[in-house]
N, C-alpha and C. Protein backbone atom coordinates (compact mmCIF):
# COMPACT_ATOMS: atom_id res chain seq x y z
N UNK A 1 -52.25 -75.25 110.45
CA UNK A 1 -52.42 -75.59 111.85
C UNK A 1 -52.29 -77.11 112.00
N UNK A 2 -51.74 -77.17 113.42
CA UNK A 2 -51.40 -78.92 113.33
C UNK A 2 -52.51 -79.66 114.07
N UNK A 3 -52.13 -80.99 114.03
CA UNK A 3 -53.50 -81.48 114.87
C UNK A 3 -53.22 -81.11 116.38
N UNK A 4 -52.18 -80.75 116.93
CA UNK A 4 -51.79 -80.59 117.84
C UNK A 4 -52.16 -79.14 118.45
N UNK A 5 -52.41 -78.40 117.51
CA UNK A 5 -53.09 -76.99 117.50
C UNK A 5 -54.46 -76.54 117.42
N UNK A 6 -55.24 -77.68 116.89
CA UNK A 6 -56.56 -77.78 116.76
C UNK A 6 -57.20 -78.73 118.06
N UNK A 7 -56.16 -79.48 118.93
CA UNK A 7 -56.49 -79.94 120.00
C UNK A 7 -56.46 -79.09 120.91
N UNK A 8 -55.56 -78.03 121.29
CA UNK A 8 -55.08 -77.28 122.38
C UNK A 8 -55.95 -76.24 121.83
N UNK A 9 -56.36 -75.82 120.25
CA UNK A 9 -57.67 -74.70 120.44
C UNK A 9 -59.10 -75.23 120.88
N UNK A 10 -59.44 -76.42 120.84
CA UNK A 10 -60.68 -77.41 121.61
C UNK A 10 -60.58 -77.07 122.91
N UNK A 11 -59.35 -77.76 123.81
CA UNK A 11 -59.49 -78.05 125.13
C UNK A 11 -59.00 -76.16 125.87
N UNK A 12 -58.64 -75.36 124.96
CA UNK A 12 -58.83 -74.13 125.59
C UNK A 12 -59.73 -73.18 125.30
N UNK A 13 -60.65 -73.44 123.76
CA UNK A 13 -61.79 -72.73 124.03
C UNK A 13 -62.72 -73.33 124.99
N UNK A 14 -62.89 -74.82 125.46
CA UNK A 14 -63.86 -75.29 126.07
C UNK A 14 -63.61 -74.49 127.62
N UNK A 15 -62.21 -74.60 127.96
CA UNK A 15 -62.06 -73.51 129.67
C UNK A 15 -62.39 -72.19 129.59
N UNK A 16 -62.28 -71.53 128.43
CA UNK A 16 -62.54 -70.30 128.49
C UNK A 16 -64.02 -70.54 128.17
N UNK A 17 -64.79 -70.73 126.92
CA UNK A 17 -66.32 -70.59 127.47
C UNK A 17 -66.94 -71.71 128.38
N UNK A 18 -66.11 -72.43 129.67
CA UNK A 18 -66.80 -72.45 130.87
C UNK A 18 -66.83 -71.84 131.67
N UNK A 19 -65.27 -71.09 132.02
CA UNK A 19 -65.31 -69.78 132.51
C UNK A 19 -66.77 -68.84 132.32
N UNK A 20 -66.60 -68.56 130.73
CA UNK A 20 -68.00 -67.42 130.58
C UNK A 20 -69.06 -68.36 131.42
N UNK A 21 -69.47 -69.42 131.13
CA UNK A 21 -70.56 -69.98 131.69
C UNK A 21 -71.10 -69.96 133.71
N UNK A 22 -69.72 -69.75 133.45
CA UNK A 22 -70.09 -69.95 135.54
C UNK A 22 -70.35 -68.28 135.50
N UNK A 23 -69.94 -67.62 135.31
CA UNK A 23 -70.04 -66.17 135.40
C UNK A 23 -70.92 -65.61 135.24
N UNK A 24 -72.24 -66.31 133.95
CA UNK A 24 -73.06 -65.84 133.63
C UNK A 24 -74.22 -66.29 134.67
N UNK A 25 -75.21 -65.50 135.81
CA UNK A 25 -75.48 -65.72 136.28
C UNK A 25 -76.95 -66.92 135.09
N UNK A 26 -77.83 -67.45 136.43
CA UNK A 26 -78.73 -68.74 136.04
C UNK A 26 -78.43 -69.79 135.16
N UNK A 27 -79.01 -70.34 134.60
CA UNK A 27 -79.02 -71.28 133.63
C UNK A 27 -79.06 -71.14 132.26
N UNK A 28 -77.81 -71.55 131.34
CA UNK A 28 -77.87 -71.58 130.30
C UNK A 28 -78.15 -72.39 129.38
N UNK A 29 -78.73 -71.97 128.51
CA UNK A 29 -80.05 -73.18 127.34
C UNK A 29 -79.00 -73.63 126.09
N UNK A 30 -77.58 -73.44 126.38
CA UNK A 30 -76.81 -74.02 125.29
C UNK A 30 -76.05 -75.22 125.48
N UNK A 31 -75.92 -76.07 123.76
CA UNK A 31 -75.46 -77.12 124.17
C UNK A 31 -73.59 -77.02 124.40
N UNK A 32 -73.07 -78.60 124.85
CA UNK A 32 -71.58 -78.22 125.25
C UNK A 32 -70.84 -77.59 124.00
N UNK A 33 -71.26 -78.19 122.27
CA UNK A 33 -70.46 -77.97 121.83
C UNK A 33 -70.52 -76.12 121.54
N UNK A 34 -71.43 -75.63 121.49
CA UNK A 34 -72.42 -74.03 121.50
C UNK A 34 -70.54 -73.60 122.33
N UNK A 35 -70.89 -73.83 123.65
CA UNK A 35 -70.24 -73.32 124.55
C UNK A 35 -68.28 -73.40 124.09
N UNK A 36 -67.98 -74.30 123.47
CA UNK A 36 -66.72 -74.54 123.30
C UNK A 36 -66.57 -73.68 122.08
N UNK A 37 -67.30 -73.77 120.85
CA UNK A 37 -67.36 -72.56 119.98
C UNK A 37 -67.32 -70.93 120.60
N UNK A 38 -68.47 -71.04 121.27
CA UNK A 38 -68.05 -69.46 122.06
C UNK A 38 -66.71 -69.15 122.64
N UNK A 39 -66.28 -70.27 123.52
CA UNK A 39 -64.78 -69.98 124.07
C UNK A 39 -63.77 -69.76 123.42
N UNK A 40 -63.69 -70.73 122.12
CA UNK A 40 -62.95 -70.45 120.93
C UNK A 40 -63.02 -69.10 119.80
N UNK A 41 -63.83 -68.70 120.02
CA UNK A 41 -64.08 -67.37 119.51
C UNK A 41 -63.43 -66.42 119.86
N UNK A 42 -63.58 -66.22 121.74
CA UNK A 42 -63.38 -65.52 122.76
C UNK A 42 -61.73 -65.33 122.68
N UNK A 43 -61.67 -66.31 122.70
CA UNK A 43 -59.97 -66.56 122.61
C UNK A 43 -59.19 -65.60 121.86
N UNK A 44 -59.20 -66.54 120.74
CA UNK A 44 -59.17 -65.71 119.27
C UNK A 44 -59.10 -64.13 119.30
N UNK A 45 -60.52 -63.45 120.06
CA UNK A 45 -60.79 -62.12 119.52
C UNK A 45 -59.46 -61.21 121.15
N UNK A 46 -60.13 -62.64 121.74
CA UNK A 46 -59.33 -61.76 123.16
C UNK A 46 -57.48 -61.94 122.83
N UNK A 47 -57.04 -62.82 121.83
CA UNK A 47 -55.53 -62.62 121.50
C UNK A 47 -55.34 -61.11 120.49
N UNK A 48 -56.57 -61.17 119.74
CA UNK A 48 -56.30 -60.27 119.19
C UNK A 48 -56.28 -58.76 119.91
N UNK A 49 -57.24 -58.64 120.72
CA UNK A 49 -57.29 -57.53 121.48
C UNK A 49 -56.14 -57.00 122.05
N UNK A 50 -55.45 -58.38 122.69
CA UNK A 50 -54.09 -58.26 123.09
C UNK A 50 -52.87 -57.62 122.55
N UNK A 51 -53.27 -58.43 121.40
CA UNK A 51 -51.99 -57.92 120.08
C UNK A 51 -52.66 -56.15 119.63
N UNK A 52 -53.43 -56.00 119.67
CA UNK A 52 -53.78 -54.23 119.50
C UNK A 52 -53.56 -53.26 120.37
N UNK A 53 -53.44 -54.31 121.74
CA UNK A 53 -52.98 -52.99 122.85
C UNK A 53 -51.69 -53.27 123.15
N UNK A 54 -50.97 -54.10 122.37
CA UNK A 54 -49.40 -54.03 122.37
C UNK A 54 -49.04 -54.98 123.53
N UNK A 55 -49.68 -55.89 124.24
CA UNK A 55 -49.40 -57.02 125.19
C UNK A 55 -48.89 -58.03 124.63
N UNK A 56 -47.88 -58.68 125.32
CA UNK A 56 -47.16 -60.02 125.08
C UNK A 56 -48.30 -60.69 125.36
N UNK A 57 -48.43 -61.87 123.78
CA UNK A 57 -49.82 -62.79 123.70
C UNK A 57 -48.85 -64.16 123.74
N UNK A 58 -47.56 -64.24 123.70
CA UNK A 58 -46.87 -65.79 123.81
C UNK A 58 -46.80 -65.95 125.25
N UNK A 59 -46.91 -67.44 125.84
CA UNK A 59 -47.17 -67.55 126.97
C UNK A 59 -48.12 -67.02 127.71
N UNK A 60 -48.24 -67.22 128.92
CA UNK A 60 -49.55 -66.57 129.51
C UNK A 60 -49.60 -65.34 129.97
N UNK A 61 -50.21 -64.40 129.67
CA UNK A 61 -50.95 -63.16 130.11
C UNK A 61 -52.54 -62.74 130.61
N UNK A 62 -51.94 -62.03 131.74
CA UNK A 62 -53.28 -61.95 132.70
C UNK A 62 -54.19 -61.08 131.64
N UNK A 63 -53.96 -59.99 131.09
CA UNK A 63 -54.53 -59.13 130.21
C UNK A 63 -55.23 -59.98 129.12
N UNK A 64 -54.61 -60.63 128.80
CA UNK A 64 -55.13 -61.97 127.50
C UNK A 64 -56.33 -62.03 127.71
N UNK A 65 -56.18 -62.98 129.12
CA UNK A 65 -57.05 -64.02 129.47
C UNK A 65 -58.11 -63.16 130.12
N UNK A 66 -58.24 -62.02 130.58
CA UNK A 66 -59.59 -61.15 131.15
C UNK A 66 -60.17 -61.10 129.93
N UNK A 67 -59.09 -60.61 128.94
CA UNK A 67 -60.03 -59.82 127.25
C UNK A 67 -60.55 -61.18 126.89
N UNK A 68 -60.44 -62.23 126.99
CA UNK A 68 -61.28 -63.53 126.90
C UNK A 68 -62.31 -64.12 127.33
N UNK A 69 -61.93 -64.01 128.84
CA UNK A 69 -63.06 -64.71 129.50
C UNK A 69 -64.16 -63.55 129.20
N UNK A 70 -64.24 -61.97 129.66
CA UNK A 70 -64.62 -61.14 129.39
C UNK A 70 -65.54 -61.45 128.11
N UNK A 71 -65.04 -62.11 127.07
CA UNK A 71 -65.60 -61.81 125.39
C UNK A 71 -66.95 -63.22 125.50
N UNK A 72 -65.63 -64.55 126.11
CA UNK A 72 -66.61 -65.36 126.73
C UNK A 72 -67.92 -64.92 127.46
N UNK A 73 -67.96 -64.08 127.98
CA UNK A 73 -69.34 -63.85 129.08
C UNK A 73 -70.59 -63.10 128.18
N UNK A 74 -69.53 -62.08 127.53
CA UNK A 74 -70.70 -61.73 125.98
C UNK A 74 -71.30 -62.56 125.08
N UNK A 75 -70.31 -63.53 124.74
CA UNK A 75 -71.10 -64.34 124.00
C UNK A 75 -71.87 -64.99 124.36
N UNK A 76 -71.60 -65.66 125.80
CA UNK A 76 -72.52 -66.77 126.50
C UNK A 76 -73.91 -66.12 126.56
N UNK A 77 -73.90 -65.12 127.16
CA UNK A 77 -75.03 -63.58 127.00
C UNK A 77 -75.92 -63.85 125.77
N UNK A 78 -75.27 -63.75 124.51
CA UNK A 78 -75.73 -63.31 123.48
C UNK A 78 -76.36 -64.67 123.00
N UNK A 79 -75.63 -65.62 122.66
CA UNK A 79 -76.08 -66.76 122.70
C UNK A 79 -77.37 -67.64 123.56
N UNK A 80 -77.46 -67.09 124.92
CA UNK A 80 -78.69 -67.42 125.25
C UNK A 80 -79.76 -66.97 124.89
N UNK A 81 -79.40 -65.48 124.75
CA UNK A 81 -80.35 -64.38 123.99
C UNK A 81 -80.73 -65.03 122.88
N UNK A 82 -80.42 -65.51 122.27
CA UNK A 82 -80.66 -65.77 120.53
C UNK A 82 -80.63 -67.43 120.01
N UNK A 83 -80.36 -67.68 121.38
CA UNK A 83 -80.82 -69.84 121.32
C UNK A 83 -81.51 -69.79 121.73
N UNK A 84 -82.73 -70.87 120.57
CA UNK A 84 -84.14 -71.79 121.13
C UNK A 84 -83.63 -72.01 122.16
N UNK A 85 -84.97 -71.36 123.02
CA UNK A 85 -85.28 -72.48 124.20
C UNK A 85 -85.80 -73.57 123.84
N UNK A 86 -85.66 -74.93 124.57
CA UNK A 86 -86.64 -76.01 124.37
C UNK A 86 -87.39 -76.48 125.83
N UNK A 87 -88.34 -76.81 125.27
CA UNK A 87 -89.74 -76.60 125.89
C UNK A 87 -89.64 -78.57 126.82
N UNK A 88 -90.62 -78.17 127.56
CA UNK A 88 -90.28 -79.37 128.13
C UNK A 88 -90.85 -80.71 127.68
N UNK A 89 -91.76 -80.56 126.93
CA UNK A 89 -92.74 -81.89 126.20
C UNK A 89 -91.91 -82.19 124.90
N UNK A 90 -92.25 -83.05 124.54
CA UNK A 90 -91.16 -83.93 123.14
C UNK A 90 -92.49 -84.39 122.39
């Protein structure tokens, strides 16, 4: 992978798990980088999903990008589920 590929997987997992983030209703207790890992995940599993139901994954696809944001909203889910909260005193 190039650096050029590891930039464009940064700045598009970070849209896809903000996507999950607005979607998920209230407030979420994760930090930004939490959230860009989730999107990057999302991605990933949602190209693959793509490629199993036989969808064109080069260029953009609407199907892609639901099985993504979609995977995004689980994780954001799951991730709040299972991230410390922090408390308000230090």
């Amino acid at each position: 992978m190039t650096i050029g590929g590891i930039f464009t997987a940064l700045i598009f997992g970070a849209i896809i798990g903000a996507l999950g983030r607005l979607i998920v209703p209230g407030k979420q207790n994760m930090p930004i980088w939490l959230t860009i890992v989730v999107g990057i995940v999302a991605a990933f599993i949602g190209t693959w999903l793509a490629n199993l139901f036989g969808l064109k994954t080069s260029g953009w696809n609407f199907w892609e990008t639901i099985f993504q944001v979609a995977l995004a909203v689980i994780g954001v889910y799951l991730v709040t589920a299972f991230w410390p909260k922090r408390t308000g005193s230090h």
